[in-house]
C-alpha atoms as a PDB file:
ATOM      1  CA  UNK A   1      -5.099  -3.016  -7.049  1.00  0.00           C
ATOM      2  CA  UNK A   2      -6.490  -0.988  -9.874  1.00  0.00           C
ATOM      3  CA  UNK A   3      -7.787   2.558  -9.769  1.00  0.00           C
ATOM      4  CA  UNK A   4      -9.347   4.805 -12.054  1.00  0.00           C
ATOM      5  CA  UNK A   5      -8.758   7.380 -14.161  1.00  0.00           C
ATOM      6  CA  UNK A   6     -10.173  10.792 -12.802  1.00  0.00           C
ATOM      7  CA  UNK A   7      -9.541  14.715 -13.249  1.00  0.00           C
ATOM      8  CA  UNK A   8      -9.611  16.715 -10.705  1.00  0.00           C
ATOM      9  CA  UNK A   9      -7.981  19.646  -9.806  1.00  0.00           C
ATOM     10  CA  UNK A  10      -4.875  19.501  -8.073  1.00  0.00           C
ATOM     11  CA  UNK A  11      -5.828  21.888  -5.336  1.00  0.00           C
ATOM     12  CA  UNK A  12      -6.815  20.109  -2.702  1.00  0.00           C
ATOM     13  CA  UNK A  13     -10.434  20.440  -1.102  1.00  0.00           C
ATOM     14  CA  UNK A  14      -9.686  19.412   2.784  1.00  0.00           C
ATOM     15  CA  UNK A  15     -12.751  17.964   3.640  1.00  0.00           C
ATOM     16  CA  UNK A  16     -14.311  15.579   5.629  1.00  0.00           C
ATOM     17  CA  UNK A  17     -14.841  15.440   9.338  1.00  0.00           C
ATOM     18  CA  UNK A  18     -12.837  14.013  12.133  1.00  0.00           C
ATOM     19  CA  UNK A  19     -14.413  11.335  13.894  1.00  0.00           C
ATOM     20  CA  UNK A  20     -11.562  10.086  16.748  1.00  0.00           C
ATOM     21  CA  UNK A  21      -8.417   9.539  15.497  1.00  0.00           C
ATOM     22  CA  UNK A  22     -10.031   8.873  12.059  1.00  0.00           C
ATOM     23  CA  UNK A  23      -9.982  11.825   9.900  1.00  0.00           C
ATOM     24  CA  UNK A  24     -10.862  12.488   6.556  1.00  0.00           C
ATOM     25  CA  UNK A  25     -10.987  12.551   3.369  1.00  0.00           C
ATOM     26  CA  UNK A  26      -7.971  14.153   3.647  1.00  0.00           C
ATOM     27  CA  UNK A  27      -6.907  13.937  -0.358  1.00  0.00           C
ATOM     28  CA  UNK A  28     -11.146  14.175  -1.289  1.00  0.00           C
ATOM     29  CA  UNK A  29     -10.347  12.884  -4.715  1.00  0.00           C
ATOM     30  CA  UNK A  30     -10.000   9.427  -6.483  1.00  0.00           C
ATOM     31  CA  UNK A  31      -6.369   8.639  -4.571  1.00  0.00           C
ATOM     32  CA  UNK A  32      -6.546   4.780  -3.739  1.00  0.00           C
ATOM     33  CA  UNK A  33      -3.544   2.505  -2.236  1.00  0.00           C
ATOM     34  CA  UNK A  34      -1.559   5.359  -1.091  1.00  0.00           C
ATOM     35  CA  UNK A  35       2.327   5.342   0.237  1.00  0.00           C
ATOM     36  CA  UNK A  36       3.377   7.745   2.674  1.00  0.00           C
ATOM     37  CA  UNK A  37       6.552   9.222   4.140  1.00  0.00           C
ATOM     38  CA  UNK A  38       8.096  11.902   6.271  1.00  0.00           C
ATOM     39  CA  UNK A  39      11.149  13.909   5.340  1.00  0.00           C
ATOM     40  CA  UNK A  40      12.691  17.019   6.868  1.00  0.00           C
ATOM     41  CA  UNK A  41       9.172  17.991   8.662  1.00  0.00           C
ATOM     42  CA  UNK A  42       7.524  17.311   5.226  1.00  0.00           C
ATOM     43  CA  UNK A  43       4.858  14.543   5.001  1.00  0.00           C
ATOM     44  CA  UNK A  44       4.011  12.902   1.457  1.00  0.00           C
ATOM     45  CA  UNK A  45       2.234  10.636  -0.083  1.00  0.00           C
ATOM     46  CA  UNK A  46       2.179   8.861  -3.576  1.00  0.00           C
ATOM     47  CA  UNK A  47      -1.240   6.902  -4.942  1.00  0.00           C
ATOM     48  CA  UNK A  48      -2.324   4.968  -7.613  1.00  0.00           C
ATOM     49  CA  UNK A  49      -2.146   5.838 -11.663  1.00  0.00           C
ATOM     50  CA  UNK A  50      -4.971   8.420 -11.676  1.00  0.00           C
ATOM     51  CA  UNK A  51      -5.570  12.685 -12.599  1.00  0.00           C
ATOM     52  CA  UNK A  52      -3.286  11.788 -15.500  1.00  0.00           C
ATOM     53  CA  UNK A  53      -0.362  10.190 -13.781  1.00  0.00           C
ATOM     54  CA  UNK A  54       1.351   6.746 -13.742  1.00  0.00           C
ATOM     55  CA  UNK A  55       2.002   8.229  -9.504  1.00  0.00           C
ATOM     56  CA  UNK A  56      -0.031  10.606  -7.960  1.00  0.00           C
ATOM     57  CA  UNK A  57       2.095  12.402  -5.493  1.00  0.00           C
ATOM     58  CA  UNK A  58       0.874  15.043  -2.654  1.00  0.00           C
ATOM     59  CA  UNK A  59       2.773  16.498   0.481  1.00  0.00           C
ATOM     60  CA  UNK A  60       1.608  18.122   3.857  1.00  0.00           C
ATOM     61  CA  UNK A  61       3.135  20.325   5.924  1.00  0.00           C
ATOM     62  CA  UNK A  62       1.361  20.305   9.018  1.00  0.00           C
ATOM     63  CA  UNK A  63       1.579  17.300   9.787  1.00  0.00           C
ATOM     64  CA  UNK A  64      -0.843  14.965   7.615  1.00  0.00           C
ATOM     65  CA  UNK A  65      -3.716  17.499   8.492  1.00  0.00           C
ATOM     66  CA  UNK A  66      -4.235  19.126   5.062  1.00  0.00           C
ATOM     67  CA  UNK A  67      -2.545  17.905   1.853  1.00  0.00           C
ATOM     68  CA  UNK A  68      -2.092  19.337  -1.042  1.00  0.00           C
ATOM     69  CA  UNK A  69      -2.082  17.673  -4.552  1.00  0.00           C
ATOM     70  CA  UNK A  70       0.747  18.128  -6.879  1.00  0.00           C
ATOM     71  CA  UNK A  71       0.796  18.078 -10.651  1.00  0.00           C
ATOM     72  CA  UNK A  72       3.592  16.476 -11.485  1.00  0.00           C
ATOM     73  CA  UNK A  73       3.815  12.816 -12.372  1.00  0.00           C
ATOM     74  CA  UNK A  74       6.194  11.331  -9.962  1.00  0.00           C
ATOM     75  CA  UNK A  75       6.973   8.281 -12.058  1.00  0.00           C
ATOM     76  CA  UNK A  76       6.781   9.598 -15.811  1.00  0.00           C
ATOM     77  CA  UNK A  77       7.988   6.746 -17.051  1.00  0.00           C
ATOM     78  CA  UNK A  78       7.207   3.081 -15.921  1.00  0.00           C
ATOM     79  CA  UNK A  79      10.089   1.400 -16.965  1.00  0.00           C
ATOM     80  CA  UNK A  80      11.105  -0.830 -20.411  1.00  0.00           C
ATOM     81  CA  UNK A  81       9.962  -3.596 -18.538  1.00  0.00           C
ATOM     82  CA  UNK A  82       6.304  -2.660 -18.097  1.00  0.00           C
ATOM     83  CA  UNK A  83       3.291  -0.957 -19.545  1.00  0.00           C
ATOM     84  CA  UNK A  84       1.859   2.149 -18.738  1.00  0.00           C
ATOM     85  CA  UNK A  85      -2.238   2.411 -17.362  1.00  0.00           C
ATOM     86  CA  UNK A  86      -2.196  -0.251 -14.327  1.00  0.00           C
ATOM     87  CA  UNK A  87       0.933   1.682 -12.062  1.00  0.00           C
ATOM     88  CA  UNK A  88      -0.917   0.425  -8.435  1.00  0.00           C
ATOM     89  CA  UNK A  89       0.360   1.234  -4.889  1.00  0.00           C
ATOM     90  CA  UNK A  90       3.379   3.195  -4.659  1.00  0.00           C
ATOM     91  CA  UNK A  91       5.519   3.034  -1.342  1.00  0.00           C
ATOM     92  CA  UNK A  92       8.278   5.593  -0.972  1.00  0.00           C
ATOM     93  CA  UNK A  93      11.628   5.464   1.798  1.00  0.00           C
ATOM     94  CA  UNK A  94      14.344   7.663   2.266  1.00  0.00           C
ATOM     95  CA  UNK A  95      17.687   5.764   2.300  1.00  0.00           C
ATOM     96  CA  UNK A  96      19.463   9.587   3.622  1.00  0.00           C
ATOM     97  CA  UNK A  97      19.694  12.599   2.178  1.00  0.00           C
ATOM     98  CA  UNK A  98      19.393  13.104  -1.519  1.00  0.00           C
ATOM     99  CA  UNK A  99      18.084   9.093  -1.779  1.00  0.00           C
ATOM    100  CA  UNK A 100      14.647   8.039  -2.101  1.00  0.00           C
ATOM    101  CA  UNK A 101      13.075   4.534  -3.075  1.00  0.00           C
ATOM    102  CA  UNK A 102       9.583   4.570  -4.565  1.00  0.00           C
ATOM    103  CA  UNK A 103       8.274   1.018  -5.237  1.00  0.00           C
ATOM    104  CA  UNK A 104       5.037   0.366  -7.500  1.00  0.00           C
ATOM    105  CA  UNK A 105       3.194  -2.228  -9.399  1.00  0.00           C
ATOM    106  CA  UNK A 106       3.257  -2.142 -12.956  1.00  0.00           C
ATOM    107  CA  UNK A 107       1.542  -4.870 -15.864  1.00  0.00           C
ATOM    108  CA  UNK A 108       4.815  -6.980 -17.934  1.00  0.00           C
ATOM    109  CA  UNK A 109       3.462  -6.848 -21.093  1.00  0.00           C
ATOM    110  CA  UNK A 110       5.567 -10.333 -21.640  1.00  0.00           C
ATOM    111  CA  UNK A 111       3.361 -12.411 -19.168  1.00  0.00           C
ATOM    112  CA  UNK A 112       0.124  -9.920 -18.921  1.00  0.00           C
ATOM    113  CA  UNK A 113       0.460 -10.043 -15.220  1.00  0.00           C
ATOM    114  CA  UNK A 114       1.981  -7.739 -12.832  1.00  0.00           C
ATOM    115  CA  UNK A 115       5.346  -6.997 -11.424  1.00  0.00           C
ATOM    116  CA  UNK A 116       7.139  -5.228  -8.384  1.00  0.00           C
ATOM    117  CA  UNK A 117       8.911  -2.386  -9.583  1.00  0.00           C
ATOM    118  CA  UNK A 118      11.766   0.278  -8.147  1.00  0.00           C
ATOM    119  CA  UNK A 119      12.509   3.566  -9.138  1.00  0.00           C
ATOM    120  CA  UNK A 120      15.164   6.622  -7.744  1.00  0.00           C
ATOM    121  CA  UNK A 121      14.972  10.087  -6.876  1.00  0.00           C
ATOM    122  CA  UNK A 122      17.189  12.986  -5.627  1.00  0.00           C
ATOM    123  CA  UNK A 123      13.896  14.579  -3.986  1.00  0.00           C
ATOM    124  CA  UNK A 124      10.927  13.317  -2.447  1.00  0.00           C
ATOM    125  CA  UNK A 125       8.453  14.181  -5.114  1.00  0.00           C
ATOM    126  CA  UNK A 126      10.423  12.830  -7.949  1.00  0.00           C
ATOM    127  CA  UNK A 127      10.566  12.156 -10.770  1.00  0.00           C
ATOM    128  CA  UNK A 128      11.574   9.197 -10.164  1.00  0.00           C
ATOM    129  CA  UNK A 129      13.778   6.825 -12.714  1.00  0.00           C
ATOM    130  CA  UNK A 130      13.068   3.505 -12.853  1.00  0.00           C
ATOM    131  CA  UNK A 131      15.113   0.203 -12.437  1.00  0.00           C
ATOM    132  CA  UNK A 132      15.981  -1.578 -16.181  1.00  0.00           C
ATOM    133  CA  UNK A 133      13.918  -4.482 -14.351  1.00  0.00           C
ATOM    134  CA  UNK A 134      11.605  -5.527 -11.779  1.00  0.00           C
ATOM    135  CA  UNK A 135      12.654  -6.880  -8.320  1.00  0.00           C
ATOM    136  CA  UNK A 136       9.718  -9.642  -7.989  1.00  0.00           C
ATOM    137  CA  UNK A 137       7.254 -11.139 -10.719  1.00  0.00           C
ATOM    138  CA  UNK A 138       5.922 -14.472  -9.275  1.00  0.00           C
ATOM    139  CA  UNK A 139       4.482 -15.057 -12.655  1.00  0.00           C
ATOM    140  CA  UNK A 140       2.882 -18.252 -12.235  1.00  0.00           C
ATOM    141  CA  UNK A 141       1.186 -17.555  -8.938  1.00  0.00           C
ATOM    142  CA  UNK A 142      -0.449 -15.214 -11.076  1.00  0.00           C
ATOM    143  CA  UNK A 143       1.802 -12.215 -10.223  1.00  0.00           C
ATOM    144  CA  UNK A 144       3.358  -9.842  -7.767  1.00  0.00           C
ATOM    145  CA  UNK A 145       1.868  -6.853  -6.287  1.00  0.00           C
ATOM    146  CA  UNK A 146       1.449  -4.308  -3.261  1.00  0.00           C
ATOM    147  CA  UNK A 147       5.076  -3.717  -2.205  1.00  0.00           C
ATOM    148  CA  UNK A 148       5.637  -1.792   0.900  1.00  0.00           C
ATOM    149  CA  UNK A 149       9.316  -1.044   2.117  1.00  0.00           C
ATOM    150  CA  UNK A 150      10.285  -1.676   6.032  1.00  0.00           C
ATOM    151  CA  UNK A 151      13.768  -1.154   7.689  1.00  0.00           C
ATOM    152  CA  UNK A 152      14.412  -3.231  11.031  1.00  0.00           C
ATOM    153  CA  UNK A 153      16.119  -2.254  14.006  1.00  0.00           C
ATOM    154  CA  UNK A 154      18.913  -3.762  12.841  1.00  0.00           C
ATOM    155  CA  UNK A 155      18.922  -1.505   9.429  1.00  0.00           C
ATOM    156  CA  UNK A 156      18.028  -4.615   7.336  1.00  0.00           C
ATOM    157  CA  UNK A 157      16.060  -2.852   4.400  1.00  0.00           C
ATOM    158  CA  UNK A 158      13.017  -5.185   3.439  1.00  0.00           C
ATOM    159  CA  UNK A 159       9.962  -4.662   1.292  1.00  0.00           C
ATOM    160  CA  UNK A 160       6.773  -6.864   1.612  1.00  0.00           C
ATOM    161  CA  UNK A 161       4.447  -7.927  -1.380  1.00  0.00           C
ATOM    162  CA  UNK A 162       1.218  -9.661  -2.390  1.00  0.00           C
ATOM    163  CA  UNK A 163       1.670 -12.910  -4.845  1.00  0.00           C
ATOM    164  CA  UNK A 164      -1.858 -12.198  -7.274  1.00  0.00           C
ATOM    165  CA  UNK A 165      -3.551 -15.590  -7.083  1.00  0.00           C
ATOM    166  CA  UNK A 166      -6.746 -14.368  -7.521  1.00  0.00           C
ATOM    167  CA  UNK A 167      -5.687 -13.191 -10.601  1.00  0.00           C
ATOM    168  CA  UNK A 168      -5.285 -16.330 -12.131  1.00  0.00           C
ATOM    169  CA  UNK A 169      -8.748 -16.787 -12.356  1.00  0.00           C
ATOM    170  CA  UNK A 170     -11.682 -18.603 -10.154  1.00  0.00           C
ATOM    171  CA  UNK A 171     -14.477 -16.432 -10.457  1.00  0.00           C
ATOM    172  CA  UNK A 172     -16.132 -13.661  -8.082  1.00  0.00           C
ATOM    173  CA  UNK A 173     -16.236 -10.053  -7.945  1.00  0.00           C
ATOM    174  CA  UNK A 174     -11.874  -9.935  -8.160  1.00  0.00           C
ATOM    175  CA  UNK A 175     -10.891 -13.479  -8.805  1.00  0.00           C
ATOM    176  CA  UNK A 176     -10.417 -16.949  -6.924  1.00  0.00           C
ATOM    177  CA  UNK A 177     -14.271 -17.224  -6.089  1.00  0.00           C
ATOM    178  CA  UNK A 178     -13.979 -20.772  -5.731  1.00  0.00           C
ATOM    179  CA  UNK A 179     -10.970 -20.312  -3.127  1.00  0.00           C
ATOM    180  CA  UNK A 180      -8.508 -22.541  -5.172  1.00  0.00           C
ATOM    181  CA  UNK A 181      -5.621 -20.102  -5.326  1.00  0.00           C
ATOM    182  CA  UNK A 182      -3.352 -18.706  -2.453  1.00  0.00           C
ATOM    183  CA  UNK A 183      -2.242 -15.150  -2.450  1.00  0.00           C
ATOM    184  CA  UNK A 184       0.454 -14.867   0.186  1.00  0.00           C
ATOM    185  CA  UNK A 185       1.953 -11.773   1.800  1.00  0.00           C
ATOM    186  CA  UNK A 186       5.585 -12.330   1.140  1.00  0.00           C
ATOM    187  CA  UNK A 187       8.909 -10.395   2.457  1.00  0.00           C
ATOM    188  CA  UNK A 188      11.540 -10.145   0.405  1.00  0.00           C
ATOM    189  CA  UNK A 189      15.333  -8.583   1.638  1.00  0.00           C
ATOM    190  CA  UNK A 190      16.922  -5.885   0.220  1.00  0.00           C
ATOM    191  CA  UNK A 191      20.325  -4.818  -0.556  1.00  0.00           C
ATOM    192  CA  UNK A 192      21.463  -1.277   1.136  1.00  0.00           C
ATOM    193  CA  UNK A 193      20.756   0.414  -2.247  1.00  0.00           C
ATOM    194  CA  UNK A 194      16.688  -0.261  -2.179  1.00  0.00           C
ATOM    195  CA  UNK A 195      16.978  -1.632  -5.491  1.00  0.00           C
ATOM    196  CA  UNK A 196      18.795  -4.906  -5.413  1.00  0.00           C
ATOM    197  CA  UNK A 197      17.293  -7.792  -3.868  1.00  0.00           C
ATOM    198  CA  UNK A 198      19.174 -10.303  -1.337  1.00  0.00           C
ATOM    199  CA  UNK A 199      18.051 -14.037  -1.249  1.00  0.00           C
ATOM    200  CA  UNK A 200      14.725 -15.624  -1.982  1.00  0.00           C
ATOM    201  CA  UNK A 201      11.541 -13.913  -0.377  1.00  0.00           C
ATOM    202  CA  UNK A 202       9.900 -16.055   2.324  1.00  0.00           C
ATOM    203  CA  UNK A 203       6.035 -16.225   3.002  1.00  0.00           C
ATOM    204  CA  UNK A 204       4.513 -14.362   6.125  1.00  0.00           C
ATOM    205  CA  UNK A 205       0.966 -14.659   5.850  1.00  0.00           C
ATOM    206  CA  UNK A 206      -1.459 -16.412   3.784  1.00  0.00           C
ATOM    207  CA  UNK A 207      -5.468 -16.111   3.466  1.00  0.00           C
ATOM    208  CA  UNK A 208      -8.054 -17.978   5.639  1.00  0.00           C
ATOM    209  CA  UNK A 209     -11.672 -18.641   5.407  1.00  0.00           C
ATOM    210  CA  UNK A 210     -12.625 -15.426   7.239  1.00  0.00           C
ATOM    211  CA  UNK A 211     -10.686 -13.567   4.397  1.00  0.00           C
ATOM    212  CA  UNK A 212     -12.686 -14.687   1.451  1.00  0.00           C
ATOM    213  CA  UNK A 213     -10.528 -14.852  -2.068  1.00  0.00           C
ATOM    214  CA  UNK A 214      -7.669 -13.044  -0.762  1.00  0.00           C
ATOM    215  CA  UNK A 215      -5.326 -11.040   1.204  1.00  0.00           C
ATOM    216  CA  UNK A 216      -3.611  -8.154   0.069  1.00  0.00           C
ATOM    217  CA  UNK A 217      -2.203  -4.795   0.966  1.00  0.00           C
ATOM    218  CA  UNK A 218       0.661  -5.300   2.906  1.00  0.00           C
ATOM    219  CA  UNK A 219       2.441  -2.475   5.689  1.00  0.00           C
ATOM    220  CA  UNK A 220       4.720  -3.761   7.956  1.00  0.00           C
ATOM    221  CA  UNK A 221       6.219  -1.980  11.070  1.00  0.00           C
ATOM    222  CA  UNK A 222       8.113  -2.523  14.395  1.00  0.00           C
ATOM    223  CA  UNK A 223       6.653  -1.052  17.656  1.00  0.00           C
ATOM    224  CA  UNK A 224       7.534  -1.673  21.535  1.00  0.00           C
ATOM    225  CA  UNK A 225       8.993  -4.978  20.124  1.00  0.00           C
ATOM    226  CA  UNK A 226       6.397  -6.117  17.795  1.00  0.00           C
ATOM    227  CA  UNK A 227       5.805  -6.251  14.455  1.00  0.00           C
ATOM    228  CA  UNK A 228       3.026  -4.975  12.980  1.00  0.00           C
ATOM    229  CA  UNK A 229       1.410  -6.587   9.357  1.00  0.00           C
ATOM    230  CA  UNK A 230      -1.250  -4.951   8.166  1.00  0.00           C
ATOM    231  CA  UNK A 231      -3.250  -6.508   5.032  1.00  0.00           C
ATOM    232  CA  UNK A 232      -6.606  -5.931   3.877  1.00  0.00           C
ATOM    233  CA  UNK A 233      -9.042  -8.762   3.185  1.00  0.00           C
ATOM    234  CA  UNK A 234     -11.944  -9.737   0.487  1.00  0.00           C
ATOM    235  CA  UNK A 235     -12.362  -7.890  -2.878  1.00  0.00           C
ATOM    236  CA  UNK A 236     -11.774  -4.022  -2.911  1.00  0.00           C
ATOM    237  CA  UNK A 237     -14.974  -3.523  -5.005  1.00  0.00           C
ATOM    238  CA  UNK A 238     -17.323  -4.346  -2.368  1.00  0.00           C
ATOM    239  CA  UNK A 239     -18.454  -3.646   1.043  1.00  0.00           C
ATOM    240  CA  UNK A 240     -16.515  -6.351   2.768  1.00  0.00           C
ATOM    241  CA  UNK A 241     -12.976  -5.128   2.154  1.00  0.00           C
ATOM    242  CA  UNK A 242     -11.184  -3.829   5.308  1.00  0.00           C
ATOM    243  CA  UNK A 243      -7.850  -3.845   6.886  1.00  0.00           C
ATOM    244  CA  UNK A 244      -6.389  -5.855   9.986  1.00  0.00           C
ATOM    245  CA  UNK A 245      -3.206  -7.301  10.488  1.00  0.00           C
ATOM    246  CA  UNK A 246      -1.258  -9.658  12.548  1.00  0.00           C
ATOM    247  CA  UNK A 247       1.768  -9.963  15.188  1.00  0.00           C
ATOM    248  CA  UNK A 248       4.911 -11.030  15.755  1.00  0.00           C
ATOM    249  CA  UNK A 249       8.077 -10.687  17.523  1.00  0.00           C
ATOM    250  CA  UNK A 250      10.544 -11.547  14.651  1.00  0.00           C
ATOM    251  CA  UNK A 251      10.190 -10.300  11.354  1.00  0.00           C
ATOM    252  CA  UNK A 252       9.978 -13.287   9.344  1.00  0.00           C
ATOM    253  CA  UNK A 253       7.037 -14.784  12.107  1.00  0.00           C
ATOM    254  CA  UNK A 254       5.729 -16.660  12.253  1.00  0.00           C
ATOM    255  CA  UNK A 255       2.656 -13.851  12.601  1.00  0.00           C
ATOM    256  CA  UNK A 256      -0.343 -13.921  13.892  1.00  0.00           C
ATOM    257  CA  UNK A 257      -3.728 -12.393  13.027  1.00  0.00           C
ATOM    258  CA  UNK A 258      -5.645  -9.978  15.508  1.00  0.00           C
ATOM    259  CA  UNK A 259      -8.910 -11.344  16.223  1.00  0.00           C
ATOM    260  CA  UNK A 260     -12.345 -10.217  17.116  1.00  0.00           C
ATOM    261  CA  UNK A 261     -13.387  -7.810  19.601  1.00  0.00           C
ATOM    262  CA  UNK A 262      -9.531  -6.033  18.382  1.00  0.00           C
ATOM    263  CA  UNK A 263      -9.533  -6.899  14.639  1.00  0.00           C
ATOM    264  CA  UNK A 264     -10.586  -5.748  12.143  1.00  0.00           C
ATOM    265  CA  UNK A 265      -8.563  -2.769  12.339  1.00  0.00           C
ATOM    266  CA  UNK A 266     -10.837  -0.619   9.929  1.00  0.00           C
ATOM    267  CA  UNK A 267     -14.292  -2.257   8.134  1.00  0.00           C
ATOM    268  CA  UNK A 268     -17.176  -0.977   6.350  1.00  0.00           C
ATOM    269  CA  UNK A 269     -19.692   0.983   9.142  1.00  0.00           C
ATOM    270  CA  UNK A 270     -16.692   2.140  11.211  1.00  0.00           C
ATOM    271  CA  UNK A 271     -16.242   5.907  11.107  1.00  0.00           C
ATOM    272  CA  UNK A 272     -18.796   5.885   8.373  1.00  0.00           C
ATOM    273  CA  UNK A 273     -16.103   4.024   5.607  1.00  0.00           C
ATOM    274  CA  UNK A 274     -16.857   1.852   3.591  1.00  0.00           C
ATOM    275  CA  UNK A 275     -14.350  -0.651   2.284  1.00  0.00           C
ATOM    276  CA  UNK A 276     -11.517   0.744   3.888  1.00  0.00           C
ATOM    277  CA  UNK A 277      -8.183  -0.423   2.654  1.00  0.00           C
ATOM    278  CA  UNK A 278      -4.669  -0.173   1.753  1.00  0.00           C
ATOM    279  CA  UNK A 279      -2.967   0.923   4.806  1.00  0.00           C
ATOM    280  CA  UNK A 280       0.736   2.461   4.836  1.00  0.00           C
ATOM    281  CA  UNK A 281       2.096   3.671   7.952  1.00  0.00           C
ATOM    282  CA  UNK A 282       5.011   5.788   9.402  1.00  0.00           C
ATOM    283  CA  UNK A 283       7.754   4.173  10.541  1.00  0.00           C
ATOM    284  CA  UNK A 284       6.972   5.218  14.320  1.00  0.00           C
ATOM    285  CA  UNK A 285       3.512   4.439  14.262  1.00  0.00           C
ATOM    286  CA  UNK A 286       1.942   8.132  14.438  1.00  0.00           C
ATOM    287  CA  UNK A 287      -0.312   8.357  11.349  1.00  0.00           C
ATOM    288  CA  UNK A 288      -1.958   5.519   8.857  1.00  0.00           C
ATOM    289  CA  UNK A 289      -2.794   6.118   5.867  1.00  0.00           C
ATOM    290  CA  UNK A 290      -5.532   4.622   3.540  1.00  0.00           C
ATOM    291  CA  UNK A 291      -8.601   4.769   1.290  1.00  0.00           C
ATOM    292  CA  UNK A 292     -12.007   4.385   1.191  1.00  0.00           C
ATOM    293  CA  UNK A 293     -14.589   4.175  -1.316  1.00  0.00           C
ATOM    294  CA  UNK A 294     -17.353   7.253  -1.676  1.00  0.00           C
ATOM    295  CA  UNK A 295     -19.001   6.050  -5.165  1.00  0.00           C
ATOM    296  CA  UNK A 296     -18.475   2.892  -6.580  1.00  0.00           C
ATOM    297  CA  UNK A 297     -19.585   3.939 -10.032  1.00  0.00           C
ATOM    298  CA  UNK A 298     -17.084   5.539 -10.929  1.00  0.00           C
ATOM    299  CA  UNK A 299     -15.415   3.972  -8.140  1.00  0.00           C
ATOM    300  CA  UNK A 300     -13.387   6.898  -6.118  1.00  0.00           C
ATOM    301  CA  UNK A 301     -11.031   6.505  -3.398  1.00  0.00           C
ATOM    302  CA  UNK A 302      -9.708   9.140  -1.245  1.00  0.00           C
ATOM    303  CA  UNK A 303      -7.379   9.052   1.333  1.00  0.00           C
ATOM    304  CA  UNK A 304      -8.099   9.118   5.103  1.00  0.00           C
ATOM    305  CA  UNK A 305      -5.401   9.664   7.617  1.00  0.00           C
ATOM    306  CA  UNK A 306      -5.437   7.370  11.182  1.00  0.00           C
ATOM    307  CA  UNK A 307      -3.632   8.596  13.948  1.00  0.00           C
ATOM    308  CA  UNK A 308      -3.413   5.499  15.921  1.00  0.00           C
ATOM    309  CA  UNK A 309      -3.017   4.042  19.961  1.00  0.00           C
ATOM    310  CA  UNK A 310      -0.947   1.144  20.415  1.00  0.00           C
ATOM    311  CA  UNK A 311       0.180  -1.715  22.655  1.00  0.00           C
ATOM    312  CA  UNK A 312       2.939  -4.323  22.800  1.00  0.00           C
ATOM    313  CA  UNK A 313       0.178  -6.886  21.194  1.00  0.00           C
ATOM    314  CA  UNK A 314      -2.562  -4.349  19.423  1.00  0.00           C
ATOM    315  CA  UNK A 315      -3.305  -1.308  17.811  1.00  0.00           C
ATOM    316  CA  UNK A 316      -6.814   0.686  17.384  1.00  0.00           C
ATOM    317  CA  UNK A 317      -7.669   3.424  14.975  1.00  0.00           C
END
């Protein structure tokens, strides 16, 4: 999803307040749908086109408690496929040493709608070079967006995405008021390389009543035996958005969503967030990552940090 523009400087103010396992802001800027990942004792995370990047990028090394902003663009250039000014939630992996993945969103200026993108590094931080093309469009279902990489026990390298429905029109504060359009959370395989994809993706997930226009957002992970999708629900510019996610015990599903008194995961009131959303999480389940909104005009989204208890069937903040 879109963020906004914003300058700020790239020294990090580290403020907030902790409030259980929820701390934060941790990044107290305008730093919406970010990625994270751990390398080599070295936490980062990547975020939305804003501060005059296509990628924000900022690392910890403390273990996600302060962060520091860098200025450097991690993804200078988008790729001949896309347009720069709409580069949404990038999700970095490490495929070994020397070998990074960062996937993004970018506009194709050919259908106006958005695409899933790749791009390589040598080093966490970038920059990184972009694939000649993107790895999923799902142009007629109004686009493709959201991507979030996942590697199973087995090694199998996947990524999960959001088809844009709502962006094909309907109405309301972010499209599909009139609930005509699906927006599924789809998983798509990849080959060893991060870059290639294997097969057809396959839908996991798809949007209910309770989530108004849409479903978006998607994290996946594997813990005790279960897998873990987290999505966030309803339209990111209001007070309704929020993050839950669903079960299963094979990775294609079928999944199932948490429910009331153990779901939603995060919602507006909680912790004293509003809207939060977007959540990326470490592989072994020890810290979350997401926004929340402070001002909604301009709208600004820093990052808070979760550092989360879990079971074989749910997780709390």
């Amino acid at each position: 999803m879109a963020g906004f523009r914003f300058r700020a400087s790239v020294l990090l103010a580290v403020a907030g307040c902790s409030l259980a396992t929820v701390t934060g802001p941790v990044i107290n800027q305008d730093f919406p749908d970010p990625g994270i990942m751990s390398y080599n004792s070295v936490w980062y995370a990547f975020a939305t086109n804003g501060n005059g990047y296509n990628i924000q990028v900022a690392q910890s090394t403390n273990g996600g408690t302060s962060w520091t902003v860098l200025a450097q663009d991690a993804l200078p250039n988008v790729g001949s496929w896309a347009t720069t000014g709409n580069t949404w939630a990038p999700a970095p992996i490490s495929l070994g040493a020397n070998s990074f993945v960062l996937y993004y969103t970018a506009t194709d200026p050919s259908t106006g709608s958005h695409c899933v993108g790749a791009a390589t590094s040598t080093t966490p931080t970038g920059p990184y070079t972009p694939q000649s093309s993107p790895i999923q469009c799902q142009a007629a279902g109004g686009g493709a967006i959201d991507p979030s990489p996942f590697r199973d026990t087995n090694g199998q390298l996947y990524i999960v995405f959001k088809v844009d429905g709502n962006n094909l029109g309907g109405g309301g504060s972010c499209g599909n008021g009139n609930l005509a359009y699906a927006t599924p959370i789809m998983l798509q395989a990849m080959e060893s390389n991060g870059v290639t994809p294997s097969g057809n993706p396959i839908t996991l997930l798809n949007r209910s009543a309770a989530d108004g226009p849409l479903i978006e957002a998607p994290g996946l992970v594997h813990i005790d035996g279960t897998y873990f999708l987290f999505f966030s629900s309803n339209c990111y510019n209001t007070n309704l958005y929020d993050t839950s996610y669903a079960t299963a015990t094979s990775v294609t599903g079928p999944y199932t969503k948490a429910q009331a008194p153990i779901a939603p995961f995060l919602q507006t009131g909680q912790y004293g967030l509003t809207s939060p959303g977007s959540a990326s999480v470490l592989p072994d389940g020890s810290l979350i990552a997401f926004h929340a909104t402070t001002s909604s005009n301009p709208l600004i989204r820093p990052m808070y940090i979760s550092r989360p208890t879990w079971t074989s069937s749910s997780v709390a903040p």
